[in-house]
C-alpha atoms as a PDB file:
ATOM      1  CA  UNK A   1     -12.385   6.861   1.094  1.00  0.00           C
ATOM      2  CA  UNK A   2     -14.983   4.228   1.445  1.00  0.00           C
ATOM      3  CA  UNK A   3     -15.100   0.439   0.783  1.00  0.00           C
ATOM      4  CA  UNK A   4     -17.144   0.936  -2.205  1.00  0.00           C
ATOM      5  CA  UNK A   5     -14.481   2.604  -3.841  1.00  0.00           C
ATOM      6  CA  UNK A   6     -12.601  -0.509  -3.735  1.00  0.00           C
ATOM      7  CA  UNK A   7     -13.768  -4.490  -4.235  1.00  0.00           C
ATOM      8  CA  UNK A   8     -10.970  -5.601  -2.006  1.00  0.00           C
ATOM      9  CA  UNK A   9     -12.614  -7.206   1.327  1.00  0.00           C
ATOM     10  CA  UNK A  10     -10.417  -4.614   3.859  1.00  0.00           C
ATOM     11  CA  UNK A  11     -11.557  -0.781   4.307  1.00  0.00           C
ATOM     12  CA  UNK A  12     -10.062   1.881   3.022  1.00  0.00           C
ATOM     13  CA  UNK A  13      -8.752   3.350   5.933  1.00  0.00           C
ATOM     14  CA  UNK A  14      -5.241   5.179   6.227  1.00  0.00           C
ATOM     15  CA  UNK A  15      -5.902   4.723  10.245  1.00  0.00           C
ATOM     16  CA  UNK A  16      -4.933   1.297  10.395  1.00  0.00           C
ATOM     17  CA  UNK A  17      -1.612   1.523  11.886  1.00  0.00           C
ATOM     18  CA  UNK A  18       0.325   0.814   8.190  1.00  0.00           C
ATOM     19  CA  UNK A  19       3.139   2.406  10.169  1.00  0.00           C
ATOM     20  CA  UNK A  20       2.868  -0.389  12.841  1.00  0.00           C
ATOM     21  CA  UNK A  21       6.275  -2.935  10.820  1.00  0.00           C
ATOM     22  CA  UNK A  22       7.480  -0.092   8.793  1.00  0.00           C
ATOM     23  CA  UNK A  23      10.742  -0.536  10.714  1.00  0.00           C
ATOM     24  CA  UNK A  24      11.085  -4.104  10.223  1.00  0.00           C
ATOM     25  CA  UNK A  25      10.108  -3.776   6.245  1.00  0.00           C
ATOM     26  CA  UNK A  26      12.717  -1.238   5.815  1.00  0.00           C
ATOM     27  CA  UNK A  27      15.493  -3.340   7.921  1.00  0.00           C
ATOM     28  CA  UNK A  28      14.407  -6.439   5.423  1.00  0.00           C
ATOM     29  CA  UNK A  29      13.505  -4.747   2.304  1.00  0.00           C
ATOM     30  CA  UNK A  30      17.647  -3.219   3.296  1.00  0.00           C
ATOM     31  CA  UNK A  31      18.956  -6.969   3.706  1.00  0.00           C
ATOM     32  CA  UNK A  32      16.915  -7.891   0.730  1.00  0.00           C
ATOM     33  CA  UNK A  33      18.365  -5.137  -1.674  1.00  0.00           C
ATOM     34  CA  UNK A  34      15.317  -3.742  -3.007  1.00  0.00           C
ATOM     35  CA  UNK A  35      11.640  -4.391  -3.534  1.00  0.00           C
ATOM     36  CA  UNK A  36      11.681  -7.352  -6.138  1.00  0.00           C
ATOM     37  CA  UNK A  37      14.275  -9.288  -3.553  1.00  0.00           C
ATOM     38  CA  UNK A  38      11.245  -7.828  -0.772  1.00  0.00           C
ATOM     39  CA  UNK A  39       8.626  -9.506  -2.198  1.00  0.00           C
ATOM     40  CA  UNK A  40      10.829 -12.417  -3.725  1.00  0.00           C
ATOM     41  CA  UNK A  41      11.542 -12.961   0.237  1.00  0.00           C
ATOM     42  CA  UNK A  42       8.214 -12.539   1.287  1.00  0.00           C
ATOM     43  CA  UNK A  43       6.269 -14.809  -1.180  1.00  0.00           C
ATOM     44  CA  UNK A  44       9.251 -17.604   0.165  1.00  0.00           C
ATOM     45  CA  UNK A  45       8.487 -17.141   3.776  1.00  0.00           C
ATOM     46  CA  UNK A  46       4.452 -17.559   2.887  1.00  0.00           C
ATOM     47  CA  UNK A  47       4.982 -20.613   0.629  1.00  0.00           C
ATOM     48  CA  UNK A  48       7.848 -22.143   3.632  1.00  0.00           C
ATOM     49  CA  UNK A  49       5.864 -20.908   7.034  1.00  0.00           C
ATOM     50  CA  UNK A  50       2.080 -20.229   5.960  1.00  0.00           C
ATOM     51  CA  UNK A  51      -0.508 -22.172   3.870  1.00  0.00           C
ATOM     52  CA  UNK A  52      -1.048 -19.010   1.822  1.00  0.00           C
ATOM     53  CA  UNK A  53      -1.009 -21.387  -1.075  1.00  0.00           C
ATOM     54  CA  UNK A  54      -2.575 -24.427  -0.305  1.00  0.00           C
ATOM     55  CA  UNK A  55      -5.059 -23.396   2.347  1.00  0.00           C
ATOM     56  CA  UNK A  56      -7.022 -21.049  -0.523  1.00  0.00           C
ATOM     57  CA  UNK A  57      -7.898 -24.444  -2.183  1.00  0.00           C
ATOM     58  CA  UNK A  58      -6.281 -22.987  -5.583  1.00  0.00           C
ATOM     59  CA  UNK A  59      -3.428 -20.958  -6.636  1.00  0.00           C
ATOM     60  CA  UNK A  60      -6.219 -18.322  -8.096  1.00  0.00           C
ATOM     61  CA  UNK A  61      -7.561 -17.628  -4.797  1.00  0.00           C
ATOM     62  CA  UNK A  62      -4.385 -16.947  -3.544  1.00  0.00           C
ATOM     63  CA  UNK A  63      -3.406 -14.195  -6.378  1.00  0.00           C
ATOM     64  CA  UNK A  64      -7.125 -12.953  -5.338  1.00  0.00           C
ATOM     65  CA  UNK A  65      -5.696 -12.073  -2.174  1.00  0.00           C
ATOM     66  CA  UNK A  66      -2.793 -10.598  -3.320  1.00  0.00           C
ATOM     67  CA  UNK A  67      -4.376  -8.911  -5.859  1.00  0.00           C
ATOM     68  CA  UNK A  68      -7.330  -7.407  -3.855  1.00  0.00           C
ATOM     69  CA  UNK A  69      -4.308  -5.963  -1.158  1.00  0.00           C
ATOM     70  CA  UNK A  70      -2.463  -4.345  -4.070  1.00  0.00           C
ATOM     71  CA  UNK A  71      -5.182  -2.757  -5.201  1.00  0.00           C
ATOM     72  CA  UNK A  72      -6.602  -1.117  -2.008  1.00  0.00           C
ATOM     73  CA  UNK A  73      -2.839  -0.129  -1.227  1.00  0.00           C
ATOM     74  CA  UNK A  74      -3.030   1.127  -5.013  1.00  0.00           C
ATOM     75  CA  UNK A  75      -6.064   3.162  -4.242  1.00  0.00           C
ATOM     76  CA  UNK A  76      -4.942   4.228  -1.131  1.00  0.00           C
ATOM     77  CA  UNK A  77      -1.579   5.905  -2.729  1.00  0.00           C
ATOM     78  CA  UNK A  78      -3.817   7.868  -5.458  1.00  0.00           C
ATOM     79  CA  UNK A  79      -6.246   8.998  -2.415  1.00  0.00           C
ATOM     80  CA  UNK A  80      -2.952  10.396  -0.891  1.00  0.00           C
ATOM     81  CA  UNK A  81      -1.274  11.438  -3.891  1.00  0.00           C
ATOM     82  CA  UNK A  82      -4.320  14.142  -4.860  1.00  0.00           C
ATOM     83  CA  UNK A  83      -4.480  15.236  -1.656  1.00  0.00           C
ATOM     84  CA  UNK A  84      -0.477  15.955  -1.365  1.00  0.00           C
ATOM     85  CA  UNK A  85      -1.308  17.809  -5.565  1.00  0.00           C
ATOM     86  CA  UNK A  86      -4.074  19.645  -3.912  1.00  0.00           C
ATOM     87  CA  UNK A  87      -2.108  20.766  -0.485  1.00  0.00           C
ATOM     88  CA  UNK A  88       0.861  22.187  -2.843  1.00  0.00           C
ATOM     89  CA  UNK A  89      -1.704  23.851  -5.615  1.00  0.00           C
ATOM     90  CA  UNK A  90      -3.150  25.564  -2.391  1.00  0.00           C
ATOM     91  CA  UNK A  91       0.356  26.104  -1.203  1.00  0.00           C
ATOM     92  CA  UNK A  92       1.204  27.600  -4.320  1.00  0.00           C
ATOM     93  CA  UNK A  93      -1.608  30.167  -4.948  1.00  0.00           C
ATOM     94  CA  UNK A  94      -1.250  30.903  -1.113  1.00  0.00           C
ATOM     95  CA  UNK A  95       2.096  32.092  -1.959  1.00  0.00           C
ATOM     96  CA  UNK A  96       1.409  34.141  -4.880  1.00  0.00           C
ATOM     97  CA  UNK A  97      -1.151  35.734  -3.376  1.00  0.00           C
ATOM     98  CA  UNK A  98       1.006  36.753  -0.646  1.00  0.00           C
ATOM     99  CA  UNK A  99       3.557  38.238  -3.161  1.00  0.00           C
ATOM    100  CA  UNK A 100       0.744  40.177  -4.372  1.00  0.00           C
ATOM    101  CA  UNK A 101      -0.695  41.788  -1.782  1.00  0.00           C
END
Protein backbone atom coordinates (compact mmCIF):
# COMPACT_ATOMS: atom_id res chain seq x y z
CA UNK A 1 0.00 0.00 0.00
CA UNK A 2 1.04 3.46 -0.87
CA UNK A 3 -0.03 6.97 0.26
CA UNK A 4 -1.77 7.55 -2.90
CA UNK A 5 -4.13 5.02 -2.16
CA UNK A 6 -5.27 7.04 0.64
CA UNK A 7 -5.78 11.16 1.08
CA UNK A 8 -5.13 10.86 4.76
CA UNK A 9 -1.68 12.82 5.56
CA UNK A 10 0.03 9.40 7.40
CA UNK A 11 1.45 6.39 5.15
CA UNK A 12 0.04 3.42 4.71
CA UNK A 13 2.30 1.38 6.46
CA UNK A 14 1.33 -1.78 8.68
CA UNK A 15 5.15 -1.31 10.11
CA UNK A 16 4.39 1.37 12.32
CA UNK A 17 4.35 -0.31 15.56
CA UNK A 18 0.12 -0.28 15.76
CA UNK A 19 0.93 -3.02 18.25
CA UNK A 20 3.04 -0.52 20.34
CA UNK A 21 -0.57 0.46 23.20
CA UNK A 22 -2.49 -2.50 22.13
CA UNK A 23 -2.22 -3.59 25.78
CA UNK A 24 -3.30 -0.47 27.26
CA UNK A 25 -6.40 -0.13 24.59
CA UNK A 26 -7.54 -3.50 25.47
CA UNK A 27 -7.12 -2.89 29.48
CA UNK A 28 -9.33 0.51 28.74
CA UNK A 29 -11.51 -0.46 25.96
CA UNK A 30 -12.15 -3.64 29.11
CA UNK A 31 -12.87 -0.82 31.84
CA UNK A 32 -14.80 1.04 29.26
CA UNK A 33 -17.18 -1.93 28.26
CA UNK A 34 -16.88 -1.83 24.66
CA UNK A 35 -15.89 0.33 21.74
CA UNK A 36 -18.66 3.14 21.81
CA UNK A 37 -17.71 3.66 25.81
CA UNK A 38 -13.74 3.45 24.02
CA UNK A 39 -14.14 6.16 21.96
CA UNK A 40 -16.85 7.95 24.22
CA UNK A 41 -13.68 7.92 26.76
CA UNK A 42 -11.27 8.88 24.39
CA UNK A 43 -12.98 11.89 22.65
CA UNK A 44 -13.43 13.09 26.75
CA UNK A 45 -9.81 12.79 27.55
CA UNK A 46 -8.96 14.92 24.09
CA UNK A 47 -11.63 17.59 24.74
CA UNK A 48 -10.37 17.59 28.98
CA UNK A 49 -6.32 17.12 28.40
CA UNK A 50 -5.58 18.16 24.62
CA UNK A 51 -6.63 21.13 22.39
CA UNK A 52 -7.79 18.61 19.79
CA UNK A 53 -10.73 20.91 19.49
CA UNK A 54 -9.81 24.27 19.79
CA UNK A 55 -6.24 24.24 18.56
CA UNK A 56 -7.65 23.10 14.77
CA UNK A 57 -9.24 26.64 14.70
CA UNK A 58 -12.76 24.83 13.91
CA UNK A 59 -14.63 21.85 14.92
CA UNK A 60 -14.38 20.72 10.98
CA UNK A 61 -10.76 20.47 11.08
CA UNK A 62 -10.89 18.45 13.91
CA UNK A 63 -13.45 15.70 12.34
CA UNK A 64 -10.77 16.09 9.32
CA UNK A 65 -8.42 14.51 11.51
CA UNK A 66 -10.47 12.02 12.74
CA UNK A 67 -11.83 11.30 9.67
CA UNK A 68 -8.58 11.07 7.59
CA UNK A 69 -7.24 8.34 10.62
CA UNK A 70 -10.40 6.26 10.17
CA UNK A 71 -10.04 6.03 6.85
CA UNK A 72 -6.35 4.96 6.47
CA UNK A 73 -7.10 2.44 9.43
CA UNK A 74 -10.23 1.60 7.10
CA UNK A 75 -7.97 0.99 4.19
CA UNK A 76 -5.51 -0.62 6.04
CA UNK A 77 -8.13 -3.47 7.36
CA UNK A 78 -9.35 -4.15 3.57
CA UNK A 79 -5.44 -4.32 2.52
CA UNK A 80 -5.27 -7.06 5.27
CA UNK A 81 -8.52 -8.54 4.88
CA UNK A 82 -7.72 -9.65 0.92
CA UNK A 83 -4.63 -10.75 1.77
CA UNK A 84 -5.96 -13.11 4.82
CA UNK A 85 -9.10 -14.20 1.55
CA UNK A 86 -6.20 -14.79 -0.67
CA UNK A 87 -3.80 -16.83 1.97
CA UNK A 88 -6.97 -19.23 2.74
CA UNK A 89 -8.13 -19.50 -1.21
CA UNK A 90 -4.39 -20.62 -1.63
CA UNK A 91 -4.74 -22.66 1.49
CA UNK A 92 -7.67 -24.19 0.20
CA UNK A 93 -6.68 -25.29 -3.37
CA UNK A 94 -3.30 -26.33 -1.68
CA UNK A 95 -5.30 -28.77 0.16
CA UNK A 96 -7.34 -30.17 -2.51
CA UNK A 97 -4.69 -30.62 -4.54
CA UNK A 98 -3.01 -32.60 -2.01
CA UNK A 99 -6.13 -34.88 -1.67
CA UNK A 100 -5.75 -35.38 -5.24
CA UNK A 101 -2.60 -36.38 -5.89
Amino acid sequence: PTRALSKCPLPLDHNMGDDKFDGMYMSVANQAGGIDPLFDSFFGFLRRRTDYFSGAGDASKAQETMMAAFNRHKELFEVDEKAKNAREAKRKADEEEGTRA
